[in-house]
C-alpha atoms as a PDB file:
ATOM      1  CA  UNK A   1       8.046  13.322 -21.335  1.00  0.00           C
ATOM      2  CA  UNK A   2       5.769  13.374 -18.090  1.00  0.00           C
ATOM      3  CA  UNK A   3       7.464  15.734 -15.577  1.00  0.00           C
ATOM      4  CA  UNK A   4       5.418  13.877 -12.677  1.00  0.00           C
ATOM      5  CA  UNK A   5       5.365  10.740 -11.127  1.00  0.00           C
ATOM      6  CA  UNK A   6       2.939   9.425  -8.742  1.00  0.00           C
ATOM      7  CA  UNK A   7       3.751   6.810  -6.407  1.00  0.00           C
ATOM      8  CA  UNK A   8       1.661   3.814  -4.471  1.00  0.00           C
ATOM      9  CA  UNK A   9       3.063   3.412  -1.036  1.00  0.00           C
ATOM     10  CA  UNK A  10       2.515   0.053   0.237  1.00  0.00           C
ATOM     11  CA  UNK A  11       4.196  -2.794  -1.823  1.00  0.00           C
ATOM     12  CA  UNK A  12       5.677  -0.050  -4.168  1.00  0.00           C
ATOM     13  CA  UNK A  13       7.989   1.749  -2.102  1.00  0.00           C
ATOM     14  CA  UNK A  14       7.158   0.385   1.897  1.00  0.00           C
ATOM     15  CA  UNK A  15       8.031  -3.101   2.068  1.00  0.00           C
ATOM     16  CA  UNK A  16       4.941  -3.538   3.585  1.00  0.00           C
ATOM     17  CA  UNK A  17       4.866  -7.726   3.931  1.00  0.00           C
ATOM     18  CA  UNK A  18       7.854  -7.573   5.728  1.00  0.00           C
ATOM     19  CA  UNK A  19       6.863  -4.893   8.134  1.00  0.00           C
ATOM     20  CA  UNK A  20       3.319  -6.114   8.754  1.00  0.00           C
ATOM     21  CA  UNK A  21       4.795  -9.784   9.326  1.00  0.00           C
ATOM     22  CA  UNK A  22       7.175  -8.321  12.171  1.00  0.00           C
ATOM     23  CA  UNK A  23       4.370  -6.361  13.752  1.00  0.00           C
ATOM     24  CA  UNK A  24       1.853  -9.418  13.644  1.00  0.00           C
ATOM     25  CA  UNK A  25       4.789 -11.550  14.663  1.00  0.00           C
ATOM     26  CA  UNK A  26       5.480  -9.631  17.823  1.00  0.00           C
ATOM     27  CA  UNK A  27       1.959  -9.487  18.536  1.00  0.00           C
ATOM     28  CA  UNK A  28       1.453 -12.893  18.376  1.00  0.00           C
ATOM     29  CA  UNK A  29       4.030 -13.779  20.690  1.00  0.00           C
ATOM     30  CA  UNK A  30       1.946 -11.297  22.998  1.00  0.00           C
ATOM     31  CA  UNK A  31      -1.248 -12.278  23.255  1.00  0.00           C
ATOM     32  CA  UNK A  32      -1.541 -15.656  21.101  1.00  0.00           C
ATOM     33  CA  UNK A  33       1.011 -18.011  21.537  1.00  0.00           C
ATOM     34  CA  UNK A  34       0.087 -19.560  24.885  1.00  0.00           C
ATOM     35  CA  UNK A  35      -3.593 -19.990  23.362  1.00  0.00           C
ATOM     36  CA  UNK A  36      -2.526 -22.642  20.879  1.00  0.00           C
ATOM     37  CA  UNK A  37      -4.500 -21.445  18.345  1.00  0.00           C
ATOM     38  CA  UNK A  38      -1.953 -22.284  15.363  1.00  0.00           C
ATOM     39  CA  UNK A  39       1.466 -22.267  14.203  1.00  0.00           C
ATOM     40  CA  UNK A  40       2.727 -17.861  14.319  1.00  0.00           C
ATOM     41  CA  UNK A  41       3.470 -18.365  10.279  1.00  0.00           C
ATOM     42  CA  UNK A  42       0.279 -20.450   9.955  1.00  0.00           C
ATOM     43  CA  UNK A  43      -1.769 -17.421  12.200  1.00  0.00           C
ATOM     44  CA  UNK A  44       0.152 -14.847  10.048  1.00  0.00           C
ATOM     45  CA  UNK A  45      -0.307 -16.631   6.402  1.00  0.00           C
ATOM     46  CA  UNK A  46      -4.327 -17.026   7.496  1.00  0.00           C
ATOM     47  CA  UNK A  47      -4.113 -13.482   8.658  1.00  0.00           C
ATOM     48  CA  UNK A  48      -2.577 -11.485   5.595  1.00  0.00           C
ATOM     49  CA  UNK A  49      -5.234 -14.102   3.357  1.00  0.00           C
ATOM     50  CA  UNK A  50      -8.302 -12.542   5.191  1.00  0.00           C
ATOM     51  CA  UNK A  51      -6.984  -9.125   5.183  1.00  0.00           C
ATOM     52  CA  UNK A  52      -6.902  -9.197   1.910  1.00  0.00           C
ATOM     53  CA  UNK A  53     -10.407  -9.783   1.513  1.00  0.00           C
ATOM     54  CA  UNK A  54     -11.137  -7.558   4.314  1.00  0.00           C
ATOM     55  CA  UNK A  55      -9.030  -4.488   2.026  1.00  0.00           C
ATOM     56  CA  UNK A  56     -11.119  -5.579  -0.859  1.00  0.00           C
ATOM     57  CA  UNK A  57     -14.565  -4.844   0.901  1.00  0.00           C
ATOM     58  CA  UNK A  58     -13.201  -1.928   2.267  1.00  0.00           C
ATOM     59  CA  UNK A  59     -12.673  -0.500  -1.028  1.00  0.00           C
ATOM     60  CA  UNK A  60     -15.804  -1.500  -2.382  1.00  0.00           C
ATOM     61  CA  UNK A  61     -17.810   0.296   0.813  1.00  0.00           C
ATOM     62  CA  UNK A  62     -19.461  -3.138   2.519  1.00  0.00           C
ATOM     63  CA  UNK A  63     -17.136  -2.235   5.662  1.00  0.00           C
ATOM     64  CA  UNK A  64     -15.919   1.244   7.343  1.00  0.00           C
ATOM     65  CA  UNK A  65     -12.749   1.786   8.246  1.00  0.00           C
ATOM     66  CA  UNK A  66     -13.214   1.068  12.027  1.00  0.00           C
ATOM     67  CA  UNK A  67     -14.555  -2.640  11.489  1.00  0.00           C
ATOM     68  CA  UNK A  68     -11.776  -3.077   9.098  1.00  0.00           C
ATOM     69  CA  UNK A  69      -9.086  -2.636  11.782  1.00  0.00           C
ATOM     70  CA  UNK A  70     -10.599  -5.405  13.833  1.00  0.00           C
ATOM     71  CA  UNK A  71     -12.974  -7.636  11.518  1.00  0.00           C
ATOM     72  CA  UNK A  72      -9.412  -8.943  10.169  1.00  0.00           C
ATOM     73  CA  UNK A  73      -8.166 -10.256  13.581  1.00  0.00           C
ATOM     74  CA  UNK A  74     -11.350 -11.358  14.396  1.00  0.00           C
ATOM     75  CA  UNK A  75     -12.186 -13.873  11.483  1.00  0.00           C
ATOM     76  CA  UNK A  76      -8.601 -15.159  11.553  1.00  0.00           C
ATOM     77  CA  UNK A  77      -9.037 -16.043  15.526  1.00  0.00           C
ATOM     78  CA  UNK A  78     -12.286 -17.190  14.232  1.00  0.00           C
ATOM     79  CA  UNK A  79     -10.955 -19.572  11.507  1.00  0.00           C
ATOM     80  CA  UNK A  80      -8.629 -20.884  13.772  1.00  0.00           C
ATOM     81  CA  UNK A  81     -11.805 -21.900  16.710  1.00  0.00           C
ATOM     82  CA  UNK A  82     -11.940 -18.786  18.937  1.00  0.00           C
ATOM     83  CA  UNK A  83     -13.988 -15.679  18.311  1.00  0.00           C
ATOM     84  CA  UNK A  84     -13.217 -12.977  20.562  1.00  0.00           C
ATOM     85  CA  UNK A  85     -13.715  -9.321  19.907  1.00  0.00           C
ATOM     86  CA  UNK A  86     -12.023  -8.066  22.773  1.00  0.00           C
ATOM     87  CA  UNK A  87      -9.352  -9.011  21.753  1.00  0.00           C
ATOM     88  CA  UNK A  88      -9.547  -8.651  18.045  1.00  0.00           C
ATOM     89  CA  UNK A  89      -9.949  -5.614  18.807  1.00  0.00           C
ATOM     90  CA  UNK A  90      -7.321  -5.432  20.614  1.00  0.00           C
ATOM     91  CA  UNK A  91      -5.067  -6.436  18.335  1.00  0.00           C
ATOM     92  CA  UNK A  92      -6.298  -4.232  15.511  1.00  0.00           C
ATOM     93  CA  UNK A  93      -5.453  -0.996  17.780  1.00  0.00           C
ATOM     94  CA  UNK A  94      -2.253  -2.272  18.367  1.00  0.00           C
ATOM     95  CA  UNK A  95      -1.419  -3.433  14.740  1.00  0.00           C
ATOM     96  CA  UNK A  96      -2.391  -0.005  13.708  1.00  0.00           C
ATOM     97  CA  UNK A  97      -0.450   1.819  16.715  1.00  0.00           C
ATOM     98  CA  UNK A  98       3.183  -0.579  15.525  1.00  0.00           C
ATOM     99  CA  UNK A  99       3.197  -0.935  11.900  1.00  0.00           C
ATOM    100  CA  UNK A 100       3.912   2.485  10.233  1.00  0.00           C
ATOM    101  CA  UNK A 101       6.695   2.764  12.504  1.00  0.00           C
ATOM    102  CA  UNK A 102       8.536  -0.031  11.186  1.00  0.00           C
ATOM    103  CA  UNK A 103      11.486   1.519   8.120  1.00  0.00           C
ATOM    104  CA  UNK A 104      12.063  -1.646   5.937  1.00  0.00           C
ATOM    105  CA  UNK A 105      11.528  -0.395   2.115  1.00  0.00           C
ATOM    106  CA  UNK A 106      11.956  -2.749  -0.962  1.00  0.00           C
ATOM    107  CA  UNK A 107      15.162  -2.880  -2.886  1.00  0.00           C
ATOM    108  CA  UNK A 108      17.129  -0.036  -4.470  1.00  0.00           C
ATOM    109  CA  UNK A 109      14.101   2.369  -2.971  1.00  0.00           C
ATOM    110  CA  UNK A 110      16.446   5.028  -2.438  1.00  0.00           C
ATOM    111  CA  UNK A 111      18.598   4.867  -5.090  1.00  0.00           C
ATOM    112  CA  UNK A 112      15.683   4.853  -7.413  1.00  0.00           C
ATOM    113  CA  UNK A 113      14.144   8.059  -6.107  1.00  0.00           C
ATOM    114  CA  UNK A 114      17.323   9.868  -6.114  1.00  0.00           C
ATOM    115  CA  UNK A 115      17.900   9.487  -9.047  1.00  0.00           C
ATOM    116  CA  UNK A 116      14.747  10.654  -9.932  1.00  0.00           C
ATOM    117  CA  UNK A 117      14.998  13.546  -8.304  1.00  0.00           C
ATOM    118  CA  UNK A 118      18.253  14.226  -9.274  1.00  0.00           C
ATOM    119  CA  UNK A 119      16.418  14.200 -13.187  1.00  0.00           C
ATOM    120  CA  UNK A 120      14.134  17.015 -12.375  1.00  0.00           C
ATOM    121  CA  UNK A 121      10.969  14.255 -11.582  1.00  0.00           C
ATOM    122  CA  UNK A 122       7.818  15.848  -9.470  1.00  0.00           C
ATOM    123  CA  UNK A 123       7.156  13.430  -7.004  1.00  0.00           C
ATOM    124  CA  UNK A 124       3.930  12.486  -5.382  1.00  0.00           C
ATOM    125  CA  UNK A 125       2.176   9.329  -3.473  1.00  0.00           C
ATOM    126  CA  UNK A 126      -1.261   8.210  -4.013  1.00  0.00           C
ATOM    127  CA  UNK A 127      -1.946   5.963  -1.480  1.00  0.00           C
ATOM    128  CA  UNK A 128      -5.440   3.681  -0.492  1.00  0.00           C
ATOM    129  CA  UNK A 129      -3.833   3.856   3.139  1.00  0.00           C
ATOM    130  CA  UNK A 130      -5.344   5.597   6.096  1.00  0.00           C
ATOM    131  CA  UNK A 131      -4.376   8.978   6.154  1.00  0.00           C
ATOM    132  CA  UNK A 132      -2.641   9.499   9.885  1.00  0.00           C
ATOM    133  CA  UNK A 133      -0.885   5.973   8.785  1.00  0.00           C
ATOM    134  CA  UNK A 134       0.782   6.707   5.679  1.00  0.00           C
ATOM    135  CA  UNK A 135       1.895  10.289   7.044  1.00  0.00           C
ATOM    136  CA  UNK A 136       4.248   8.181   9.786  1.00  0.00           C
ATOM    137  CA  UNK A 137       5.202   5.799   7.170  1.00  0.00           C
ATOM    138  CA  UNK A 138       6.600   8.473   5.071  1.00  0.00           C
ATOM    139  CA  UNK A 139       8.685  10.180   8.038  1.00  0.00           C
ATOM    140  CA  UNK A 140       9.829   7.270   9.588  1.00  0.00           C
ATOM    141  CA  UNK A 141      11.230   5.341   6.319  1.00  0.00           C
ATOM    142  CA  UNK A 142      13.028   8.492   5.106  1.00  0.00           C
ATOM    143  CA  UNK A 143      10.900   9.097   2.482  1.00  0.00           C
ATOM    144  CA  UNK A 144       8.890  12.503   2.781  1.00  0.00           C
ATOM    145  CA  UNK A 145      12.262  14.580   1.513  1.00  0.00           C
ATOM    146  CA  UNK A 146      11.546  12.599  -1.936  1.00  0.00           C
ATOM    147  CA  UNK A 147       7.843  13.721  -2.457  1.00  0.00           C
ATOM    148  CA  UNK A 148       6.063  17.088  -2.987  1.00  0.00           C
ATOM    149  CA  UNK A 149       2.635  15.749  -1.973  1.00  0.00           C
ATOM    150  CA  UNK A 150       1.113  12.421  -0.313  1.00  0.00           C
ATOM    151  CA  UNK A 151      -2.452  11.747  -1.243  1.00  0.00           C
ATOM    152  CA  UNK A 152      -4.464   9.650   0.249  1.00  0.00           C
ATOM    153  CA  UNK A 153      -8.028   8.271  -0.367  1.00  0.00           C
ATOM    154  CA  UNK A 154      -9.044   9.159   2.766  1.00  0.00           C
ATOM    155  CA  UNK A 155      -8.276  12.751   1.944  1.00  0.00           C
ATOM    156  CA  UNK A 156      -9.822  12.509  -1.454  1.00  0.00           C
ATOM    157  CA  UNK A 157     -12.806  10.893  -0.277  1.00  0.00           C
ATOM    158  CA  UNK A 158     -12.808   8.494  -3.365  1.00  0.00           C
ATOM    159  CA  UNK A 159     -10.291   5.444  -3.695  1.00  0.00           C
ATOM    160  CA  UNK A 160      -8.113   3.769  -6.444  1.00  0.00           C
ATOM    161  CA  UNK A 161      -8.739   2.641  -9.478  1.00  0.00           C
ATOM    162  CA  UNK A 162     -12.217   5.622  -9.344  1.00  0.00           C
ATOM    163  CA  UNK A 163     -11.245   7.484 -11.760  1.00  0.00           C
ATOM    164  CA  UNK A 164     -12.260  11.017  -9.564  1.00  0.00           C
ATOM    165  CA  UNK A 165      -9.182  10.210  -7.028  1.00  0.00           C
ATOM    166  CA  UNK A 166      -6.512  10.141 -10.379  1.00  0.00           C
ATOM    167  CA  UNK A 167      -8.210  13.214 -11.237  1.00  0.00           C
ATOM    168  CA  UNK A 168      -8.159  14.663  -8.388  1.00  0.00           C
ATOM    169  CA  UNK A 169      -4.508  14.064  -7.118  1.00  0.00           C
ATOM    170  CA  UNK A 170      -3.741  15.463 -10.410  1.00  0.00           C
ATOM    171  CA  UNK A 171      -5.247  18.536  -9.861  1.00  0.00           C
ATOM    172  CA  UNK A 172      -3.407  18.638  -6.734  1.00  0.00           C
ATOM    173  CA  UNK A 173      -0.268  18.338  -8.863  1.00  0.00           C
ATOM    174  CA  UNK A 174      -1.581  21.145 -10.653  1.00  0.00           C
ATOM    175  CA  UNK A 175      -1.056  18.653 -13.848  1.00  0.00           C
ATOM    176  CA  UNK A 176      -2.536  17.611 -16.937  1.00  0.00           C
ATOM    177  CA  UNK A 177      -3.367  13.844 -17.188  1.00  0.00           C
ATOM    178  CA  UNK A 178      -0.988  13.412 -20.149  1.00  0.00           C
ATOM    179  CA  UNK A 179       1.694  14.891 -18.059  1.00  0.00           C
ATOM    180  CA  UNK A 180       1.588  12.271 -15.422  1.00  0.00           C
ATOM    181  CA  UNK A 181       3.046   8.695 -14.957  1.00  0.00           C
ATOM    182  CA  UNK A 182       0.841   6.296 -11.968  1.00  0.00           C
ATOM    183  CA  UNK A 183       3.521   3.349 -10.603  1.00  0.00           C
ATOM    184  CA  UNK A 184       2.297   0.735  -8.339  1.00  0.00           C
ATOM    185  CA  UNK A 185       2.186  -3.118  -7.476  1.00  0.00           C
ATOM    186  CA  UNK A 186      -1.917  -3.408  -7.594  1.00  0.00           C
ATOM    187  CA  UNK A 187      -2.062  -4.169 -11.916  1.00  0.00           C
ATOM    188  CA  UNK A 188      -6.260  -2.901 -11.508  1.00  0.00           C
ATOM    189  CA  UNK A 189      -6.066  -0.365  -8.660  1.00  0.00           C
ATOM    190  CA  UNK A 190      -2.932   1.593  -9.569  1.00  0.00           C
ATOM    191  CA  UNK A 191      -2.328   1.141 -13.219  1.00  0.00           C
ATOM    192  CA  UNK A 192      -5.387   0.294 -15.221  1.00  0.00           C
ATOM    193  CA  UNK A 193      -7.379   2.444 -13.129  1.00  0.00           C
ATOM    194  CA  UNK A 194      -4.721   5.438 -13.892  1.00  0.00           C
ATOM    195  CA  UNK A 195      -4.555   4.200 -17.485  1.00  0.00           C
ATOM    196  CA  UNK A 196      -8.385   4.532 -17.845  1.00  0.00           C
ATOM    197  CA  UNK A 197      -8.028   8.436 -17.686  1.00  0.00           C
ATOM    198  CA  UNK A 198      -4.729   8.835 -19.819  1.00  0.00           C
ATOM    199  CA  UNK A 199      -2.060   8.620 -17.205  1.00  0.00           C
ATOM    200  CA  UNK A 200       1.001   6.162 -18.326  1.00  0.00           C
ATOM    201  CA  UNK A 201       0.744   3.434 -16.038  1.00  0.00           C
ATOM    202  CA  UNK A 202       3.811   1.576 -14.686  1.00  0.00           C
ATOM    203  CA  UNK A 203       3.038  -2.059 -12.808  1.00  0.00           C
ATOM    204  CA  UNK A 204       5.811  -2.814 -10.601  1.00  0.00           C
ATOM    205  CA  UNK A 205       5.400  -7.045 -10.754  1.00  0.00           C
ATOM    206  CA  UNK A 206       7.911  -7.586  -8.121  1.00  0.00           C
ATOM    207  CA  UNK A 207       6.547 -11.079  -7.954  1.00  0.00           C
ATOM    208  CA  UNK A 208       6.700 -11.780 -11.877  1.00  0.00           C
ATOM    209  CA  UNK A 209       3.085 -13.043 -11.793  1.00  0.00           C
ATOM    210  CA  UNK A 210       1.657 -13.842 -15.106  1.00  0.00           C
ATOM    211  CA  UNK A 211      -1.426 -11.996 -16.376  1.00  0.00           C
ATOM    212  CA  UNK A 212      -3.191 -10.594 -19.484  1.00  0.00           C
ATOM    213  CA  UNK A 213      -3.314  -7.038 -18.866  1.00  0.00           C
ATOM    214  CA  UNK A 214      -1.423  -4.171 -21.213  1.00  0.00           C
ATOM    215  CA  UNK A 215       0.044  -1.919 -18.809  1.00  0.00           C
ATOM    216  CA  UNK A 216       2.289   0.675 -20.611  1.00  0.00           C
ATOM    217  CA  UNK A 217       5.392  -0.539 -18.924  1.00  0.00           C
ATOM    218  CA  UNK A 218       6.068  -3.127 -16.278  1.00  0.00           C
ATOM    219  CA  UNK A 219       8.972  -3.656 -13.970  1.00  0.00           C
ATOM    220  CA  UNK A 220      10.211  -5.970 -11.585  1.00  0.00           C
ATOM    221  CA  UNK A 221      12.472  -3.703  -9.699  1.00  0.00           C
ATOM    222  CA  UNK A 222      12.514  -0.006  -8.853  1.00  0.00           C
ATOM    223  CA  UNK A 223      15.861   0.731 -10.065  1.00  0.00           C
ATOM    224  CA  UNK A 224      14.765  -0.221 -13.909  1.00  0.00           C
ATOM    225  CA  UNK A 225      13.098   3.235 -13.640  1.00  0.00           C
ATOM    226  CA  UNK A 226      16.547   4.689 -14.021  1.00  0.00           C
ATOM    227  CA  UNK A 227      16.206   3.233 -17.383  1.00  0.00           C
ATOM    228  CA  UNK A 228      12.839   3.891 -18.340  1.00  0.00           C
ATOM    229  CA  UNK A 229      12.642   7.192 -17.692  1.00  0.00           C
END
């Protein structure tokens, strides 16, 4: 039985849709509402669909991290008829400044990781999250007590699903690959990609989408890993 579990952060354990929509919520009211530019959920929806993409370049290496934390604002202002990088800018530093402080987690988070601990389970995150970011996360949700390490890409200096950031949060474990178990919401980033090198992969499919993949085990709620392991 694998003594240690590793963790995604965002959309795993940090309910982060919920806390990003607050944060981009507030700073809508802020700085776009009186520009009648759109609806706030239409802004928003646009928003998270372009970050998306924007997350999916950054991980590939066409953008840096700095242009990430604006480009986002700036193509959604630009879909909706006003390009401004002032204050997509802006708005990127002050997304960035807001969101890790926000606590909500997803259902039976706590409950789930107790338990786990209570079992004897090593406990780590692996996160594609900025470093400084994820750190506040952790503290401000409640969750560092649960976890002997959080890893992030940024620290690694190689991303999810790359096969040399498993390996290498692993060796930070001080584990062997067949001793570990990867859980996370992102079916090719987190488990396929932890699969590849003989971790057991766990998708958590809170959504129930459909798909052809063969993860080891899939779940649509933390607390059926008080079952599964």
């Amino acid at each position: 039985m694998a003594e240690h579990i590793f963790f995604d952060l965002d959309r795993t354990l940090w309910d982060f849709d919920k806390n990003s929509s607050q944060v981009l919520a507030g700073l809508f009211d802020e700085h776009l509402a009186w520009q009648g530019l759109a609806e706030k959920t239409e802004f928003i929806a646009k928003y998270q669909e372009i970050n998306e993409h924007a997350w999916h370049e950054y991980r590939s290496g066409i953008i840096e991290k700095d242009l990430l934390r604006w480009i986002r604002f700036y193509r959604t202002m630009e879909h909706f008829g006003r390009a401004d990088k002032h204050l997509s800018v802006l708005l990127g530093e002050q997304y960035v400044e807001r969101s890790p402080y926000q606590k909500g987690l997803l259902p039976n988070t706590f409950e789930t990781l107790g338990y786990l601990k209570e079992k004897g389970y090593h406990m780590h995150i692996l996160t594609n999250g900025f470093s400084e970011i994820q750190h506040i996360k952790m503290n401000e949700s409640g969750l560092t007590p649960y976890f002997k390490n959080l890893i992030t890409s940024e620290s690694l200096g190689v991303q999810k699903p790359h096969a040399q950031a498993f390996d290498a949060a692993r060796e930070i474990a001080g584990i062997a690959k067949q001793h570990a178990i990867m859980i996370g919401d992102d079916l090719h980033v987190d488990v396929l990609g932890a699969q590849a090198v003989g971790m057991t992969g766990v998708y958590f499919n809170i959504t129930g989408v459909a798909h052809g993949e063969a993860p080891n085990h899939e779940i649509t709620n933390l607390i059926e890993l008080c079952d599964l392991l």
